[in-house]
Protein backbone atom coordinates (compact mmCIF):
# COMPACT_ATOMS: atom_id res chain seq x y z
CA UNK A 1 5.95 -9.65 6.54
CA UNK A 2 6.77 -10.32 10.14
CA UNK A 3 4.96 -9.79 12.83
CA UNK A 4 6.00 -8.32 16.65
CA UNK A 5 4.15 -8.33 19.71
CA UNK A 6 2.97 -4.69 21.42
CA UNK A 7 4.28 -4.44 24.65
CA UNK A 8 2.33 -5.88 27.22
CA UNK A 9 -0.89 -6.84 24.81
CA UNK A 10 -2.37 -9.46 23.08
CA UNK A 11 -1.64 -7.83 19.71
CA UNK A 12 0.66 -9.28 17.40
CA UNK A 13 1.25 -6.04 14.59
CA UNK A 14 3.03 -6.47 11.31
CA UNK A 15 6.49 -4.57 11.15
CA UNK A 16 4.70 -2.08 9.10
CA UNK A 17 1.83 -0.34 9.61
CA UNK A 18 0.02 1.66 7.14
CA UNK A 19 -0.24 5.58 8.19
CA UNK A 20 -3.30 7.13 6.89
CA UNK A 21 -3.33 11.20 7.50
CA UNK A 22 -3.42 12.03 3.79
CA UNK A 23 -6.62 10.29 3.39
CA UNK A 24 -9.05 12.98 2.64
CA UNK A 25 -6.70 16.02 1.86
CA UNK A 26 -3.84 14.52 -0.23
CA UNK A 27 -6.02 11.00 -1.23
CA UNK A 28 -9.53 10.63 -2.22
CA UNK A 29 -11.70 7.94 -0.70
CA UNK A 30 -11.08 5.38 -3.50
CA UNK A 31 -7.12 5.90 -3.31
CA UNK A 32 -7.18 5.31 0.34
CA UNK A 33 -9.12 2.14 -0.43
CA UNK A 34 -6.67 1.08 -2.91
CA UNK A 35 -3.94 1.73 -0.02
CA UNK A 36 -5.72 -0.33 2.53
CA UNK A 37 -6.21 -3.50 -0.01
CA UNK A 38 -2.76 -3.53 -1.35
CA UNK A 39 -1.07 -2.92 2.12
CA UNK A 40 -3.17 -5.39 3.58
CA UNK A 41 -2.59 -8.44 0.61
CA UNK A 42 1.18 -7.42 1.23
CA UNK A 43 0.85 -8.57 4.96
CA UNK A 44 0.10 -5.45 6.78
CA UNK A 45 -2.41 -5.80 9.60
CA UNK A 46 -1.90 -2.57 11.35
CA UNK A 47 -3.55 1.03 10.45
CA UNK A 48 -3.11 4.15 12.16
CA UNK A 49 -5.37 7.10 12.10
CA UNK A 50 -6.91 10.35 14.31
CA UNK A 51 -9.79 11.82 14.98
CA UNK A 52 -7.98 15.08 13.87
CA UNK A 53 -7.16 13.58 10.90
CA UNK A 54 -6.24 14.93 7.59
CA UNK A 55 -3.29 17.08 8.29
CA UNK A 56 -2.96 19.61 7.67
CA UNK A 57 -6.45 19.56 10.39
CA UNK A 58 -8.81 22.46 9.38
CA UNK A 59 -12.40 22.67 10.07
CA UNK A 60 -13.74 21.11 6.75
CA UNK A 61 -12.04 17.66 6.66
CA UNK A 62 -11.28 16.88 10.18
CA UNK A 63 -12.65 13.08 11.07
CA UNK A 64 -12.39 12.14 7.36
CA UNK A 65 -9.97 10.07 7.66
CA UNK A 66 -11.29 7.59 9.86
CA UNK A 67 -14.97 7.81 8.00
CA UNK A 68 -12.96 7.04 4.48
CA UNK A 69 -10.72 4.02 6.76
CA UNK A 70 -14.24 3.10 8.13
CA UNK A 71 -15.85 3.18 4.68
CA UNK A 72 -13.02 -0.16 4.12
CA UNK A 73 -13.58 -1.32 7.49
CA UNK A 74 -16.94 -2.31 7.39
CA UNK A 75 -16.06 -4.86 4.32
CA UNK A 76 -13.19 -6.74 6.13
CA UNK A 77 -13.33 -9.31 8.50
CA UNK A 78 -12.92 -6.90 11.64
CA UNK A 79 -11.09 -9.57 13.67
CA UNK A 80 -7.98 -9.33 11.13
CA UNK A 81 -7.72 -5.91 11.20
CA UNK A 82 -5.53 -4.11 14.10
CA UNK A 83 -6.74 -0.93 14.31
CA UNK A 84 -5.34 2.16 15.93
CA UNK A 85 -6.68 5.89 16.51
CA UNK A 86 -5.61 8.84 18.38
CA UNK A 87 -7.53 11.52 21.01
CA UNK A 88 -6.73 14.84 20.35
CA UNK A 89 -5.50 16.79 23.01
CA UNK A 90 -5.72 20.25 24.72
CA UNK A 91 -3.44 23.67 23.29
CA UNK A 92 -3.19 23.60 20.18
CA UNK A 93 -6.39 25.42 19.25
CA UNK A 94 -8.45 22.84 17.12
CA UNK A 95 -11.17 24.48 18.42
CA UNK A 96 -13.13 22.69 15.73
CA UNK A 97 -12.46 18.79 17.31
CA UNK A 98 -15.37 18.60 19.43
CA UNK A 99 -16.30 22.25 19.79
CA UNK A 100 -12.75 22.92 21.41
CA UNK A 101 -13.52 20.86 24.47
CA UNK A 102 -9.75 18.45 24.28
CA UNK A 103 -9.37 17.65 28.12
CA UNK A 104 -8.83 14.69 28.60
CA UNK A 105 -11.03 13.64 31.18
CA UNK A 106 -14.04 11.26 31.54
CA UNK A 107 -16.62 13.74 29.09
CA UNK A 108 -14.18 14.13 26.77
CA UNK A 109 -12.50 10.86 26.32
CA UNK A 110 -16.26 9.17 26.10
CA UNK A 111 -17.04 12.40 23.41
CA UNK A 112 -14.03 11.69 21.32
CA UNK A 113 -14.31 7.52 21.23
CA UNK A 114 -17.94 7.81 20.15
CA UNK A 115 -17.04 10.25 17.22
CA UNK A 116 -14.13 7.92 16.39
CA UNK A 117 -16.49 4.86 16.75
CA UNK A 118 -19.18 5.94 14.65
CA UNK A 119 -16.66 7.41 12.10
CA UNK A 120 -14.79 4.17 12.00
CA UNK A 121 -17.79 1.98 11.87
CA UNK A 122 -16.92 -0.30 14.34
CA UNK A 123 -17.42 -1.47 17.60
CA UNK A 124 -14.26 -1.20 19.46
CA UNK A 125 -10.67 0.16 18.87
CA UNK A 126 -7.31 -1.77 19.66
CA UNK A 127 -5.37 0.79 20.23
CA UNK A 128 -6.43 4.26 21.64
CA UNK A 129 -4.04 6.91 21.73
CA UNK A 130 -3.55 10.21 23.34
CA UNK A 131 -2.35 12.14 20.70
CA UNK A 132 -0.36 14.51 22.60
CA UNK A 133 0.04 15.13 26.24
CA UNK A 134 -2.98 17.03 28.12
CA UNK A 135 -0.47 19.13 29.89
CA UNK A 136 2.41 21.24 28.49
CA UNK A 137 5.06 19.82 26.90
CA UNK A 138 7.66 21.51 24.18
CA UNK A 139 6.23 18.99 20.96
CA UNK A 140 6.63 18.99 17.12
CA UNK A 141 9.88 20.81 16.70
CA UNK A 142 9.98 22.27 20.02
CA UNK A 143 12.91 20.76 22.74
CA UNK A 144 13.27 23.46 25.64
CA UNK A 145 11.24 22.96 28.40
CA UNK A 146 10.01 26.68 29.44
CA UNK A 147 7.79 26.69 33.22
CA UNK A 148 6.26 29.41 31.98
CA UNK A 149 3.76 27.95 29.27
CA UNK A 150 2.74 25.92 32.06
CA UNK A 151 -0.97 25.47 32.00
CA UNK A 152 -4.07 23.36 33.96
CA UNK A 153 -4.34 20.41 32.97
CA UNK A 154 -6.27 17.02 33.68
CA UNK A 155 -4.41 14.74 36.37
CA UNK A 156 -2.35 11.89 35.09
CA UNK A 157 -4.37 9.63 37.29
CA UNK A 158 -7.33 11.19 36.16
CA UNK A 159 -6.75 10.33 32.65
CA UNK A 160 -6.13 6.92 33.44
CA UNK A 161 -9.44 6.34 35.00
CA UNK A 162 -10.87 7.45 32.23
CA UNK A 163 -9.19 5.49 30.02
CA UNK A 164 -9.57 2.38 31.12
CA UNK A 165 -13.14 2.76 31.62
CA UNK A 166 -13.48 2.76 28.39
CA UNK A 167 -11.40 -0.17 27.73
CA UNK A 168 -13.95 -2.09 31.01
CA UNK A 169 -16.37 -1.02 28.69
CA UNK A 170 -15.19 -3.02 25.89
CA UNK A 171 -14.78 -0.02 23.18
CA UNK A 172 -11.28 0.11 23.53
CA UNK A 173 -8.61 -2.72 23.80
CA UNK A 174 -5.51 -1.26 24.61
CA UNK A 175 -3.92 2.04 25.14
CA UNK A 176 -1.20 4.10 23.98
CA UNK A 177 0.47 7.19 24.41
CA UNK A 178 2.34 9.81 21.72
CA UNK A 179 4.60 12.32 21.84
CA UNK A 180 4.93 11.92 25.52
CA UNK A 181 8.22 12.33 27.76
CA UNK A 182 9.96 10.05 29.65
CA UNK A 183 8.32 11.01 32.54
CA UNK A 184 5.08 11.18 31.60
CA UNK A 185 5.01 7.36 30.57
CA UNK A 186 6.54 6.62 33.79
CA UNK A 187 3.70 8.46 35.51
CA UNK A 188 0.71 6.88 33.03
CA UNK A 189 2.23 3.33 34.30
CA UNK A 190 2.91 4.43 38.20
CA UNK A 191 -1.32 5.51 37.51
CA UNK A 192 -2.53 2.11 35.95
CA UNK A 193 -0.89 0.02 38.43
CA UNK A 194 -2.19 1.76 41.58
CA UNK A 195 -5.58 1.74 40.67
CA UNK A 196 -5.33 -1.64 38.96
CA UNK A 197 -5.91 -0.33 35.27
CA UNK A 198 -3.78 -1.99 32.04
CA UNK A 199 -0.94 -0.56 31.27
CA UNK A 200 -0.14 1.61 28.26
CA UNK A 201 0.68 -1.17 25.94
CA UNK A 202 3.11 1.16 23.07
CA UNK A 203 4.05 4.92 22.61
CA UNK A 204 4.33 6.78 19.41
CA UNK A 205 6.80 9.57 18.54
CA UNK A 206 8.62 10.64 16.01
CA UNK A 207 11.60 8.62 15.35
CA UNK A 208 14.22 8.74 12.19
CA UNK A 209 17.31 9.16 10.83
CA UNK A 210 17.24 13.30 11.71
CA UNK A 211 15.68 12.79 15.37
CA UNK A 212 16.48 9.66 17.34
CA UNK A 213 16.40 11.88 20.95
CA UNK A 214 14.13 8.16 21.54
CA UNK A 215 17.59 6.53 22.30
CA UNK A 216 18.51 9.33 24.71
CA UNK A 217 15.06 8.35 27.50
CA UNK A 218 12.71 6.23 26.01
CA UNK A 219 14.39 3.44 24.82
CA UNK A 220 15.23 2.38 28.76
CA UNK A 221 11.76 2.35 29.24
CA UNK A 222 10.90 0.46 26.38
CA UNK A 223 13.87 -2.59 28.01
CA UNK A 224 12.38 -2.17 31.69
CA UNK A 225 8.45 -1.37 31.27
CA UNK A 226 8.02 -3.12 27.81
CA UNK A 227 6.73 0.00 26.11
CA UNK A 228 7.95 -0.30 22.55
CA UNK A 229 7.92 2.54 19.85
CA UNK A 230 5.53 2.95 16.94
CA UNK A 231 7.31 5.63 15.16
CA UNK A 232 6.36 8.08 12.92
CA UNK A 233 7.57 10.19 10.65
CA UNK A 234 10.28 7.61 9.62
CA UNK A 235 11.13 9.39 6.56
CA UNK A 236 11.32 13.18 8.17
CA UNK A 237 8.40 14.90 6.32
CA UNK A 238 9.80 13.11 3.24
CA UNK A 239 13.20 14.72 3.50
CA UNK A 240 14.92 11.59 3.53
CA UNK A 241 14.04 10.67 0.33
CA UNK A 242 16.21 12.85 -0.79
CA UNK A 243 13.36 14.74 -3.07
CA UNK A 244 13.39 18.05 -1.30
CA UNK A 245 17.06 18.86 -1.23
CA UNK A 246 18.34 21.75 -3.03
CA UNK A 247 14.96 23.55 -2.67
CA UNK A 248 13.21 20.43 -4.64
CA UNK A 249 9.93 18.51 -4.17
CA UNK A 250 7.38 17.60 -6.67
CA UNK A 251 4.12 19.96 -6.66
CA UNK A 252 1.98 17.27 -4.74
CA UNK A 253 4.44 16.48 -2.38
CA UNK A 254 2.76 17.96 1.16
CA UNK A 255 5.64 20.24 2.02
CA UNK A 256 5.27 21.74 -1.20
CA UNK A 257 1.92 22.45 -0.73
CA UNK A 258 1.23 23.24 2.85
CA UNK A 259 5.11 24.96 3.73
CA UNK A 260 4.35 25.56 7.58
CA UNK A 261 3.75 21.98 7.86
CA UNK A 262 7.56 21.20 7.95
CA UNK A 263 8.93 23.50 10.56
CA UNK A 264 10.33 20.91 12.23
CA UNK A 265 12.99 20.11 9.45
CA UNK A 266 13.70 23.88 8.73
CA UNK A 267 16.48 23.67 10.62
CA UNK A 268 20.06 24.31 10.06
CA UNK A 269 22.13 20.78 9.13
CA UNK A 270 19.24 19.44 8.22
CA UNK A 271 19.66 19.28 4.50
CA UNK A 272 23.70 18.30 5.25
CA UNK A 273 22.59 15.21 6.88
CA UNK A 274 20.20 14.39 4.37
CA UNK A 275 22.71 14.56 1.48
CA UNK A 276 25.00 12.70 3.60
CA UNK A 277 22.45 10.13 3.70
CA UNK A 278 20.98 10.13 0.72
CA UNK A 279 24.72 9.68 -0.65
CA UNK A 280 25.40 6.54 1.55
CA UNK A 281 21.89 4.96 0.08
CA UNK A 282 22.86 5.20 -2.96
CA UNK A 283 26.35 4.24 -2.69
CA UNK A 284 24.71 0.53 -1.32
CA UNK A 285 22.40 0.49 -4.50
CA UNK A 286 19.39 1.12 -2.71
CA UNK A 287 17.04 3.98 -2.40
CA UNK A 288 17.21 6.75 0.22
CA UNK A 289 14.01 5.68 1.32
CA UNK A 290 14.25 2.27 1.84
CA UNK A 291 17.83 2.95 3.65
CA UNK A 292 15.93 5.19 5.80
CA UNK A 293 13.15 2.93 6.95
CA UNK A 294 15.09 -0.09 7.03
CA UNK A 295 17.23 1.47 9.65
CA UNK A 296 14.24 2.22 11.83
CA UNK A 297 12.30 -1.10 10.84
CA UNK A 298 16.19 -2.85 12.73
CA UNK A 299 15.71 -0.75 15.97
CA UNK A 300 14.94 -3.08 18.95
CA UNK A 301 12.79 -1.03 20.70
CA UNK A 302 10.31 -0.75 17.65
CA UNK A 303 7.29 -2.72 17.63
CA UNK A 304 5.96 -1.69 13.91
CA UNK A 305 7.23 1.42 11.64
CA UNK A 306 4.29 3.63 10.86
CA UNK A 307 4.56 4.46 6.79
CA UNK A 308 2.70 6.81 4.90
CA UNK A 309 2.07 7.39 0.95
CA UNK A 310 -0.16 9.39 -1.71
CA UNK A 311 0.50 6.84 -4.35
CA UNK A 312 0.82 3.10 -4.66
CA UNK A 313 4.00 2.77 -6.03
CA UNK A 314 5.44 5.18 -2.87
CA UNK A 315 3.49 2.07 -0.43
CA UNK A 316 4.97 -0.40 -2.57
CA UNK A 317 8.63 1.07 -2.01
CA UNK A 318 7.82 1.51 1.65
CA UNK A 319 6.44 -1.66 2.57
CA UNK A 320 9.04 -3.49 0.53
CA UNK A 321 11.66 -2.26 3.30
CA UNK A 322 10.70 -4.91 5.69
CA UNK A 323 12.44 -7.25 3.44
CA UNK A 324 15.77 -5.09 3.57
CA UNK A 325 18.60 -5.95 6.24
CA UNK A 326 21.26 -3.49 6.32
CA UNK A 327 25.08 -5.27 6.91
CA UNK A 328 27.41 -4.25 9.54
CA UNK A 329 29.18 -1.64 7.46
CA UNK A 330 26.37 0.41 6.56
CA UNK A 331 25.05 0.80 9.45
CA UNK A 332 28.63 1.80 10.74
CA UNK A 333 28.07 4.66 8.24
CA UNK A 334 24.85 5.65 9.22
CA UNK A 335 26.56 5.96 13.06
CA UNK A 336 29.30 8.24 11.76
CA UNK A 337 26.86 10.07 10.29
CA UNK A 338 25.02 10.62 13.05
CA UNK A 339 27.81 11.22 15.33
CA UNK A 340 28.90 14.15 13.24
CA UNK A 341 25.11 15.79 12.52
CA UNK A 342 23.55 14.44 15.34
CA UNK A 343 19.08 15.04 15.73
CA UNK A 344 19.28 17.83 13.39
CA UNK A 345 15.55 18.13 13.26
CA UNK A 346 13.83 17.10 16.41
């Protein structure tokens, strides 16, 4: 396993990090256990998780996640572990996530770190996220900007202050951003360094072989501010494994199970590029999976690949595609490709 440095920080995160919102719909407390422990004796240092957490959220299970990743926590030696978490944010009607109060301003960033705190069983966080913007953005699935879903929403500044109060504080090390714009991380660094705050230190957004808009904005910033990507969804809802074409998918497999969950890659050319894909994976002798994520994993403006799995072998398969280098030619393939079914599911 290799190891990268995030942004502007201190942390040094392995290539991989584990993704943990099945834990406590899709994976029972021991599985996710078994996750952690293998991941981590395979060189992973990195977990990612929400207060929101399991997807798909709902009222009964929300904050399990981090209780069941807090439940391994408390047995490791916390210094080794890199962990990472995520504020939930305003308009999407979680009204569940602490009472439906999601600005994110001073009460409610100092609400949602002492949930995730207490959940998580630790002291302090490394990396606190703001899971999606406080204002209006088009997100998951959504591209068109429309001034008309407009709504209040807690100053940029604002949010900074908050944010690094909690990180003078000492319960949170570093922070991050996800699913923000291009401009928004532009404004959340303009904010830090006029009132003397650190600097978002990584973003996270969805980045893969079906949506790499990140190339389009965001990887400019990345060169200049030295905001690298943690992306997620590497392997498009599954889709490019190749397991849901034709109207496949295994019963467990989540879009199977919970259908609105995948709007995002119910798109037309979708399931085109996948083949195409899935094809050119197979035609190297490797999975479509690890073709998939070993792309990403080569991307200079990614700091560490956030993974996700329901079963060990699916982590094993996963991790295993740090080791994988893809040659000249096939990545020439995976560009023509692209260039002919470009972002078909951002």
């Amino acid at each position: 396993m290799r190891y990268r440095p995030l942004g502007s920080s201190s942390l040094n995160v392995s290539e991989i990090c584990l993704g943990t919102m099945t834990f406590g719909e899709q994976n029972t407390e021991p599985e996710a256990h078994a996750q952690l422990d293998r991941a981590f004796a395979r060189g992973v240092n990195f977990i990612d998780t929400a207060e929101m957490y399991p997807v798909p959220p709902n009222a009964e299970t929300q904050g399990r996640t981090e209780s069941y990743v807090g439940s391994w926590l408390v047995r490791q030696p916390r210094d080794r572990v890199i962990l990472a978490t995520k504020l939930t944010g305003p308009g999407r009607g979680f009204a569940w996530v602490r009472g439906g109060r999601l600005a994110i301003d001073a009460k409610g960033v100092a609400e949602a770190i002492e949930g995730s705190l207490k959940r998580l069983r630790t002291d302090y966080v490394d990396l606190y996220q703001i899971h999606w913007p406080d204002r209006y953005v088009p997100t998951f699935g959504k591209i068109h900007y429309d001034p008309s879903q407009e709504r209040d929403s807690v100053p940029i500044d604002e949010q900074v202050a908050a944010l690094g109060g909690l990180v003078r504080a000492g319960k949170v090390r570093y922070i991050g951003l996800s699913n923000e714009t291009p401009w928004g991380v532009m404004e959340f660094l303009r904010a830090a360094r006029e009132q003397g705050l650190p600097a978002v230190a990584s973003i996270q957004n969805a980045y893969n072989l079906l949506n790499r808009t990140f190339e389009a904005g965001l990887s400019e910033i990345t060169r200049q501010c030295n905001v690298p990507l943690i992306p997620y969804s590497p392997l498009g809802f599954g889709h490019l494994t190749g397991k849901y074409l034709d109207g496949g998918g295994p019963a467990a497999a989540r879009l199977v199970r919970f259908p609105p969950f995948g709007q995002r890659y119910q798109k037309p050319n979708v399931e085109s590029a996948v083949r195409s894909y899935t094809e050119l994976a197979r035609s190297r002798g490797m999975s479509p999976a690890t073709l998939a994520l070993a792309f990403v994993n080569s991307r200079w403006f990614v700091a560490s690949t956030i993974i996700g799995a329901t079963s060990i072998e699916q982590l094993e398969e996963n991790i295993a595609s740090a080791d994988v280098t893809l040659d000249q030619e096939t990545l020439e393939a995976i560009e023509r490709i692209h260039l002919g079914n470009p972002n078909p599911a951002v």
